[in-house]
Protein backbone atom coordinates (compact mmCIF):
# COMPACT_ATOMS: atom_id res chain seq x y z
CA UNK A 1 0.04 14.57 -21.02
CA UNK A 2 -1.42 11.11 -21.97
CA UNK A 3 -2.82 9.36 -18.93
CA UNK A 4 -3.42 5.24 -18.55
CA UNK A 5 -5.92 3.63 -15.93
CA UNK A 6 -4.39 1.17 -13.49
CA UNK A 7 -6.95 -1.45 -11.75
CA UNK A 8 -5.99 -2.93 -8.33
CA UNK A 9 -7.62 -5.90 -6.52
CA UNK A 10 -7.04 -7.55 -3.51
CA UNK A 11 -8.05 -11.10 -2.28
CA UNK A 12 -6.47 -14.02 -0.77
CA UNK A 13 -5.91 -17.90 -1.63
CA UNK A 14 -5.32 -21.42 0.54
CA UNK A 15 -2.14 -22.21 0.38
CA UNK A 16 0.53 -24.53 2.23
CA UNK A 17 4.20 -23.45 2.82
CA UNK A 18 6.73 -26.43 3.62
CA UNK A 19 10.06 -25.95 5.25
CA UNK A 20 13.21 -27.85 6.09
CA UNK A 21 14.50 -27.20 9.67
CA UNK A 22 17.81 -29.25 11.39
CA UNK A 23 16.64 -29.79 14.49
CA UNK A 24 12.75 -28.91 16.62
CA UNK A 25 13.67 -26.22 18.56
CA UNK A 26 14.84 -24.21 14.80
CA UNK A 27 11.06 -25.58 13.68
CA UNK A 28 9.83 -24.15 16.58
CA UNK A 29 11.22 -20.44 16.99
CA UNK A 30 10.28 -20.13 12.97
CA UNK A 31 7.06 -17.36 12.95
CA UNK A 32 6.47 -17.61 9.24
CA UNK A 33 7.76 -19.68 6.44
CA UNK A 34 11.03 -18.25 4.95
CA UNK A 35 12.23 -17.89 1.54
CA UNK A 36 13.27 -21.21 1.55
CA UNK A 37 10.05 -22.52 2.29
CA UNK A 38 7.96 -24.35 -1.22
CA UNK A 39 4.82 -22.64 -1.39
CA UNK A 40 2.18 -24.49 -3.23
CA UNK A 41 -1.55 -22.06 -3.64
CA UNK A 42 -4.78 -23.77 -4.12
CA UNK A 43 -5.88 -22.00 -7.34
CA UNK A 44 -9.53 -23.31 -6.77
CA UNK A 45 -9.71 -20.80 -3.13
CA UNK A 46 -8.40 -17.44 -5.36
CA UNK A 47 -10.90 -14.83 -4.35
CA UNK A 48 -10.82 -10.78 -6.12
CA UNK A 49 -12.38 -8.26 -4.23
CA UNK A 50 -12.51 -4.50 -6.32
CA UNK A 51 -10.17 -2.44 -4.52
CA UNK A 52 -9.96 1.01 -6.61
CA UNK A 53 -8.97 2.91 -10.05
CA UNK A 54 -6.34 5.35 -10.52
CA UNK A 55 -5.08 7.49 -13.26
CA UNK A 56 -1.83 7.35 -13.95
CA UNK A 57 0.63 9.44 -15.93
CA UNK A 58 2.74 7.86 -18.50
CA UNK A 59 5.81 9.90 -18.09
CA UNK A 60 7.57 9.42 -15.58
CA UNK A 61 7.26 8.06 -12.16
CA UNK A 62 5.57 10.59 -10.17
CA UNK A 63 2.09 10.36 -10.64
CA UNK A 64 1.19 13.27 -7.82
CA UNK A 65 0.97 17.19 -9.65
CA UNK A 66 3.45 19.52 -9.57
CA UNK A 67 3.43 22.09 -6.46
CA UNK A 68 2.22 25.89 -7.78
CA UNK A 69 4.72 28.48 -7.47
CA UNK A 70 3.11 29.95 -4.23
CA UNK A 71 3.11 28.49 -0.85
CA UNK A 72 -0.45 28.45 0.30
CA UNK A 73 0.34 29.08 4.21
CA UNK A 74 2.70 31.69 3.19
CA UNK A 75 -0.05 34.53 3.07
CA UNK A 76 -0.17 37.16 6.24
CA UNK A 77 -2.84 36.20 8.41
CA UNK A 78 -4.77 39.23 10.02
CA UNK A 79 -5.33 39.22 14.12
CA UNK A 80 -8.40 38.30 14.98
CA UNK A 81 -9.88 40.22 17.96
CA UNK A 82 -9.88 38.62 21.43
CA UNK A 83 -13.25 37.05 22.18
CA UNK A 84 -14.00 39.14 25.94
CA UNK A 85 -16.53 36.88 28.35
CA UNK A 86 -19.36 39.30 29.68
């Protein structure tokens, strides 16, 4: 099975979002810009912080392994003796 590397960053950037309401109170009750908003980044503020590595496989989708036949919590657990206080 031939395996890739994927890299992952995270960081942030300055931006300003504009928007187009009909009326204050609509400007108002609006949280966050919507996807009508025009985003424009400042690409001088971009910061990248390391986040991790992974190895990937390259077939398929599902990069986690493959259960084993057995259930591991399907074993018979002995009884423990009952701890007597003194």
């Amino acid at each position: 099975m031939k395996k890739k590397i994927e890299k992952f960053w995270s960081g942030s950037v300055s931006f300003i979002a504009t928007e187009t309401f009909k009326d204050v109170n609509t400007a108002v009750q609006a949280s966050v810009p919507s996807t009508a908003a025009k985003i424009v980044m400042d690409a001088n503020t971009i910061t990248y912080d390391f986040n991790r590595i992974k190895e990937v496989s390259t077939d398929g989708d599902n990069t986690l392994r493959t259960p084993g036949e057995q259930n591991p919590g399907g074993r018979e657990r002995e009884k423990k003796a009952e701890h007597k206080n003194k």
